[in-house]
Protein backbone atom coordinates (compact mmCIF):
# COMPACT_ATOMS: atom_id res chain seq x y z
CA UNK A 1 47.15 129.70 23.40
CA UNK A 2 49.44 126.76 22.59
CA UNK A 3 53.06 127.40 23.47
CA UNK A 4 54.48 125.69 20.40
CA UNK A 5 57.09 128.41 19.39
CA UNK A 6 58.81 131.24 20.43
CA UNK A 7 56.18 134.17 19.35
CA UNK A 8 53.60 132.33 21.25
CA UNK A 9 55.77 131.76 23.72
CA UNK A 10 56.44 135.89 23.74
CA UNK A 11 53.17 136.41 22.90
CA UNK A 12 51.89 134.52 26.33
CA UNK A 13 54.59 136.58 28.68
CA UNK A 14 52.59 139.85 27.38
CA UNK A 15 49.51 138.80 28.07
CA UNK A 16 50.96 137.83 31.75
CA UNK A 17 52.37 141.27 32.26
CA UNK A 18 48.84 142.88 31.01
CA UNK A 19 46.88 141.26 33.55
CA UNK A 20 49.10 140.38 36.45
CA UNK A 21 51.86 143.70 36.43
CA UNK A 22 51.38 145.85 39.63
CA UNK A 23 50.23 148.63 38.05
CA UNK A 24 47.10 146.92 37.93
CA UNK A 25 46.70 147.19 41.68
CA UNK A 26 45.10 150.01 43.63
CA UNK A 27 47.88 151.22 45.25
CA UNK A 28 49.49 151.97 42.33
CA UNK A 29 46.29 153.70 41.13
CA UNK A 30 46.12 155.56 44.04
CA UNK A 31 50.09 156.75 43.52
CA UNK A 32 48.98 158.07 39.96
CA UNK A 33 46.02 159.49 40.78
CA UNK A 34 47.80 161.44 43.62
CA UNK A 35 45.46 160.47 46.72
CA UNK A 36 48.26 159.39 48.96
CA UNK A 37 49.77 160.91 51.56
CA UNK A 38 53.03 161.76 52.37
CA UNK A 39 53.31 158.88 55.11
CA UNK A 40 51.46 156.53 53.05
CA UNK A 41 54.10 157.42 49.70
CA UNK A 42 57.03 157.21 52.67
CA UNK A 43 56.20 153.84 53.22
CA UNK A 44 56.11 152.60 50.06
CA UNK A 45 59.74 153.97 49.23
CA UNK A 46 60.92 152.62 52.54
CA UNK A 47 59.29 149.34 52.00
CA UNK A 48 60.60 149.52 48.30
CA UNK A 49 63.89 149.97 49.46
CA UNK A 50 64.20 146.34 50.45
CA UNK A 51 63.54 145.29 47.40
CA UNK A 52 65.82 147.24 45.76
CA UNK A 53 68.55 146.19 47.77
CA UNK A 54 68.09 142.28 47.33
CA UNK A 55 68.00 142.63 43.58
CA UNK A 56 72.26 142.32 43.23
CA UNK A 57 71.77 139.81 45.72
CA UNK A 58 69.53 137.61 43.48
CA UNK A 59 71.35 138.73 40.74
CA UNK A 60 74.95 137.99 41.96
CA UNK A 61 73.69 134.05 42.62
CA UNK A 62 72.05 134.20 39.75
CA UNK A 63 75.73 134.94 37.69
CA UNK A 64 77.45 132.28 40.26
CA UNK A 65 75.45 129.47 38.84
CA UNK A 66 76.45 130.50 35.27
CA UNK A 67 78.82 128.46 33.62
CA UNK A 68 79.31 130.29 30.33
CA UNK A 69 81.50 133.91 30.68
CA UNK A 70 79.56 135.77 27.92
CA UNK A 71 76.38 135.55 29.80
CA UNK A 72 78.30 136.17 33.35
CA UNK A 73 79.45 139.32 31.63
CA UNK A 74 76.00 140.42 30.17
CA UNK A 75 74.19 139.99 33.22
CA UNK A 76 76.97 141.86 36.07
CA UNK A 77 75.59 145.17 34.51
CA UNK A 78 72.98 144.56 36.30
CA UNK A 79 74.59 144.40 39.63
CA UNK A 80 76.98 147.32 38.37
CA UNK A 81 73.69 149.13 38.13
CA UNK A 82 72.24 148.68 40.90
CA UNK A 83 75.55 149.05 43.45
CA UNK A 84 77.65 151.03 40.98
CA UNK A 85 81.45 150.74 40.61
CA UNK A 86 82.36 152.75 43.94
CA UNK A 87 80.35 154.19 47.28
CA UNK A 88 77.87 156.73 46.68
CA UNK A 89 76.47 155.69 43.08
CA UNK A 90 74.42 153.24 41.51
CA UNK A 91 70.42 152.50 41.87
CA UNK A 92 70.53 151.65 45.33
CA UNK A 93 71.97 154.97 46.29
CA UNK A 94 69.53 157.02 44.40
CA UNK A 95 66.74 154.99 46.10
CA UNK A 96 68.20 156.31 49.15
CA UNK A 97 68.21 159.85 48.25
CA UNK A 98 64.25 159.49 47.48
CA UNK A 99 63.73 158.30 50.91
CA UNK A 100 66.14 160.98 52.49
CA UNK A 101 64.09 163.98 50.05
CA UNK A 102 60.68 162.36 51.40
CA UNK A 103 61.88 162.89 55.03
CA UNK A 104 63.26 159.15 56.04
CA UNK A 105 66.75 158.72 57.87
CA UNK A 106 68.87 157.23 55.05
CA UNK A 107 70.35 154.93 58.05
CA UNK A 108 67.49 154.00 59.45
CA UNK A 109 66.44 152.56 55.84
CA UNK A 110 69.25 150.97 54.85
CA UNK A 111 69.42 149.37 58.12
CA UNK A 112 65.58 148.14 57.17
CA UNK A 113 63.90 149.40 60.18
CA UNK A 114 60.23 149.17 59.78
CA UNK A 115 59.92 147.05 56.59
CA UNK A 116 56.45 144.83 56.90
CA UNK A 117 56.70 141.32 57.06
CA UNK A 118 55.12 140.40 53.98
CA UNK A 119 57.85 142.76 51.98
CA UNK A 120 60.04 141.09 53.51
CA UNK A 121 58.86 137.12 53.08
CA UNK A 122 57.97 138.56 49.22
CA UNK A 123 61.52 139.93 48.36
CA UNK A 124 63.06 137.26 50.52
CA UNK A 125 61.11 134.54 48.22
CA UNK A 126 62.31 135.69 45.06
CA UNK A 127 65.68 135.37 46.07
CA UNK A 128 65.49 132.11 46.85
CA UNK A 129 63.45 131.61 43.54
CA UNK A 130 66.26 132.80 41.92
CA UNK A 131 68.99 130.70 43.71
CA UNK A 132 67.09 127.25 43.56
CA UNK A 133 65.23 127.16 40.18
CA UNK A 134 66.52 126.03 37.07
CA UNK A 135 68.52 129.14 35.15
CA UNK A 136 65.73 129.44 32.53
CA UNK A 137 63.45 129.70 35.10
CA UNK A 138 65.60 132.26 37.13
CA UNK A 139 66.35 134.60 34.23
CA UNK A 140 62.69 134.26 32.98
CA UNK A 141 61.11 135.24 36.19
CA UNK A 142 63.30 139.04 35.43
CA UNK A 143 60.77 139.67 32.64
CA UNK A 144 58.72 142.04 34.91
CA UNK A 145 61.35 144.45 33.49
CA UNK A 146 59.51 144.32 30.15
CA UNK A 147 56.65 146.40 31.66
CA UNK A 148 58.61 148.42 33.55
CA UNK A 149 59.23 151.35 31.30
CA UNK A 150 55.32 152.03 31.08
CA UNK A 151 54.66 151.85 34.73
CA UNK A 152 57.57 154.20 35.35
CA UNK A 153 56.85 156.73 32.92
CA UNK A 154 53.43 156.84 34.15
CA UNK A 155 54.44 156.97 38.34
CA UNK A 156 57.14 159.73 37.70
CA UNK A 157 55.02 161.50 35.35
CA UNK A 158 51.79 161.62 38.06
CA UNK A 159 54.23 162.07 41.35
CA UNK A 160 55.57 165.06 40.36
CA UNK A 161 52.56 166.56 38.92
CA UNK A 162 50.43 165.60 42.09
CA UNK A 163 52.62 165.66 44.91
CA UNK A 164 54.49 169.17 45.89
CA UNK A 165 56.87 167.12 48.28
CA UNK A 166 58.43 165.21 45.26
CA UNK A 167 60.65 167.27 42.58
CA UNK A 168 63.00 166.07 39.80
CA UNK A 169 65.99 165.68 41.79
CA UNK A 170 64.19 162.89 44.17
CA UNK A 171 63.30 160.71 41.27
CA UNK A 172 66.49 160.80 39.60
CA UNK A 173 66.70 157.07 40.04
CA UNK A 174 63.70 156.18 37.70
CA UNK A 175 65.45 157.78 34.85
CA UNK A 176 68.34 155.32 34.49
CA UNK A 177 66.01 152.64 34.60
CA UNK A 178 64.31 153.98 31.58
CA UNK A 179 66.86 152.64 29.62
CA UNK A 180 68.26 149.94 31.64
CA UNK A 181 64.80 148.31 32.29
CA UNK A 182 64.67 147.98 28.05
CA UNK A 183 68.01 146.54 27.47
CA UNK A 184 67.99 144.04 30.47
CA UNK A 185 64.52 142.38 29.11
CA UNK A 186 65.29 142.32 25.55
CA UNK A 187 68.45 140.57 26.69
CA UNK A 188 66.62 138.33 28.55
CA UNK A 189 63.27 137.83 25.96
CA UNK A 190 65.78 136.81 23.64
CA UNK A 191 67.47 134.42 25.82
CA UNK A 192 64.45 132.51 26.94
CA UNK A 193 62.87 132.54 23.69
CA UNK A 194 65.93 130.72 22.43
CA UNK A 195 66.65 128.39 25.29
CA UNK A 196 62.62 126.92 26.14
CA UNK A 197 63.16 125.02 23.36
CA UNK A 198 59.70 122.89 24.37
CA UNK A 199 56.07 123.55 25.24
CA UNK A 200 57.12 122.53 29.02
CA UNK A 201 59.94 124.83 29.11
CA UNK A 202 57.79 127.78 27.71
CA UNK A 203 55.56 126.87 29.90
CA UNK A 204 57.84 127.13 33.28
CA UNK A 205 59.06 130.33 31.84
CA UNK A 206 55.74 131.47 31.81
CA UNK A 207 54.95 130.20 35.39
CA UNK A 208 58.31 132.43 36.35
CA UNK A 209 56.95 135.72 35.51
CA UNK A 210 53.41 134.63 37.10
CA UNK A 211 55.76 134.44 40.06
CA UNK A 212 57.47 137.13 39.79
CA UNK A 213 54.25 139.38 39.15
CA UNK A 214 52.97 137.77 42.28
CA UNK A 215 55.80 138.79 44.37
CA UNK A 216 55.46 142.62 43.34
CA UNK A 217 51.84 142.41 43.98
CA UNK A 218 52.15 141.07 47.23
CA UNK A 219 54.27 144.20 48.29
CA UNK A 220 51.44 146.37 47.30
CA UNK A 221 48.87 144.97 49.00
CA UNK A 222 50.96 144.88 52.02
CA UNK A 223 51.20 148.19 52.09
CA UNK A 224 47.19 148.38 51.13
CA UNK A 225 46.51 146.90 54.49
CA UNK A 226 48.82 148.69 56.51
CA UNK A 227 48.81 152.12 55.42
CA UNK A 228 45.00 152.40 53.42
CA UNK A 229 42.70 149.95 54.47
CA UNK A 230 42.05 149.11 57.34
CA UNK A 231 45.29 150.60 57.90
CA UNK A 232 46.74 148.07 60.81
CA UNK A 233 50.68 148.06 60.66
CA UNK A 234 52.24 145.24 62.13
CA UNK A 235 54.23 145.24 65.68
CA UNK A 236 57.47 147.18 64.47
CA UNK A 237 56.27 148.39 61.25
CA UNK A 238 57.03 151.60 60.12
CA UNK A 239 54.16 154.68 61.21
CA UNK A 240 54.17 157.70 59.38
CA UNK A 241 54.43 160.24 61.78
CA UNK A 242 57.15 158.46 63.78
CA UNK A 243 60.77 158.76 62.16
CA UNK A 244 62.30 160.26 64.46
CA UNK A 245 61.13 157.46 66.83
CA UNK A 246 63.12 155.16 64.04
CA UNK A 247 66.43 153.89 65.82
């Protein structure tokens, strides 16, 4: 496909998500199909977590190397989101309440004891994606969020039909992001669709989200190899069966 306009150019970033979105991947097949455990889904949300609480991070250098207002303003909602206006709300919090339902110490995870390595070098990457790439390139590689509604509707739907651990309260952060996944990527769709005004800007766009689909993959198949096969946690990992070992 030739990127010489902005539908092939769109056109191209769905045919990325498609192939290369995590819920591709087995562990996310095995979430759905409700053959994890409890220790295995525990450190997933834990691991998770990390994530989570980087994505203000990346998003507040993203704003600080915005010079026009308008778009500064569009894109703190994000952050407002994620670490809401005051303590005890936004995304971050309610990610914190599904560890606490599924039996983690809130403290312990916010204090990111036992998050694997390669969570951490993934998440840690993308900030520094964010902070050092070009802006179209750093907005573009958010476009995961366009094929986030789908996987969501499809994890929440499966978790709390197959697992009698999770209820509705637990997930309650998975259904603001039903609507703020949609208005953050049609936000940014339109933005890079009107800024890569040339076949070798639509085509760094395009290597963005490849990125950024590689960075969500490689959190799932850490947790693949240290929680399903061959199940070998790293030295100071998180093992089910051993929060209240967690310091």
């Amino acid at each position: 496909m030739t990127l010489d306009s902005a539908e092939t150019l769109e056109a191209r970033l769905r045919a990325i998500g498609a192939e290369r979105y995590h819920n591709n991947h087995p562990f996310h097949h095995l979430m759905r199909d409700g053959a994890l455990t409890k220790g295995q889904i525990q450190a997933w949300a834990l691991n998770r977590y990390f994530y989570q609480s980087r994505i203000p991070i990346k998003d507040s250098a993203l704003m600080a190397r915005m010079v026009d207002p308008d778009l500064r303003r569009e894109w703190s909602q994000r952050v407002i989101d994620h670490d809401g206006t005051r303590e005890g709300q936004g995304g971050i919090r309610k990610w914190l309440h599904l560890c606490e339902r599924l039996g983690l110490d809130p403290r312990s995870v916010s204090r990111e004891v036992g998050i694997l390595p390669a969570t951490r070098f993934a998440v840690e990457a993308y900030v520094h994606f964010v902070r050092e790439r070009p802006l179209l390139e750093a907005i573009a590689s958010s476009l995961t969020e366009l094929f986030a509604p789908s996987i969501i509707g499809e994890r929440t739907t499966a978790m709390l039909a197959q697992y009698d651990f999770i209820d509705e309260d637990a997930m309650a952060y998975f259904k603001d992001r039903l609507f703020q996944a949609p208005r953050d990527s049609d936000f940014a769709l339109d933005y890079v669709k009107a800024h890569a005004d040339t076949t070798e800007k639509r085509q760094a766009v395009c290597d963005a989200l490849v990125f950024k689909t590689d960075v969500l993959w490689a959190q799932l198949d850490a947790l693949y190899f240290a929680y399903v096969d061959p199940r070998l946690p790293p030295p100071g990992a998180f093992r089910p069966g051993e929060t209240e070992a967690m310091p």
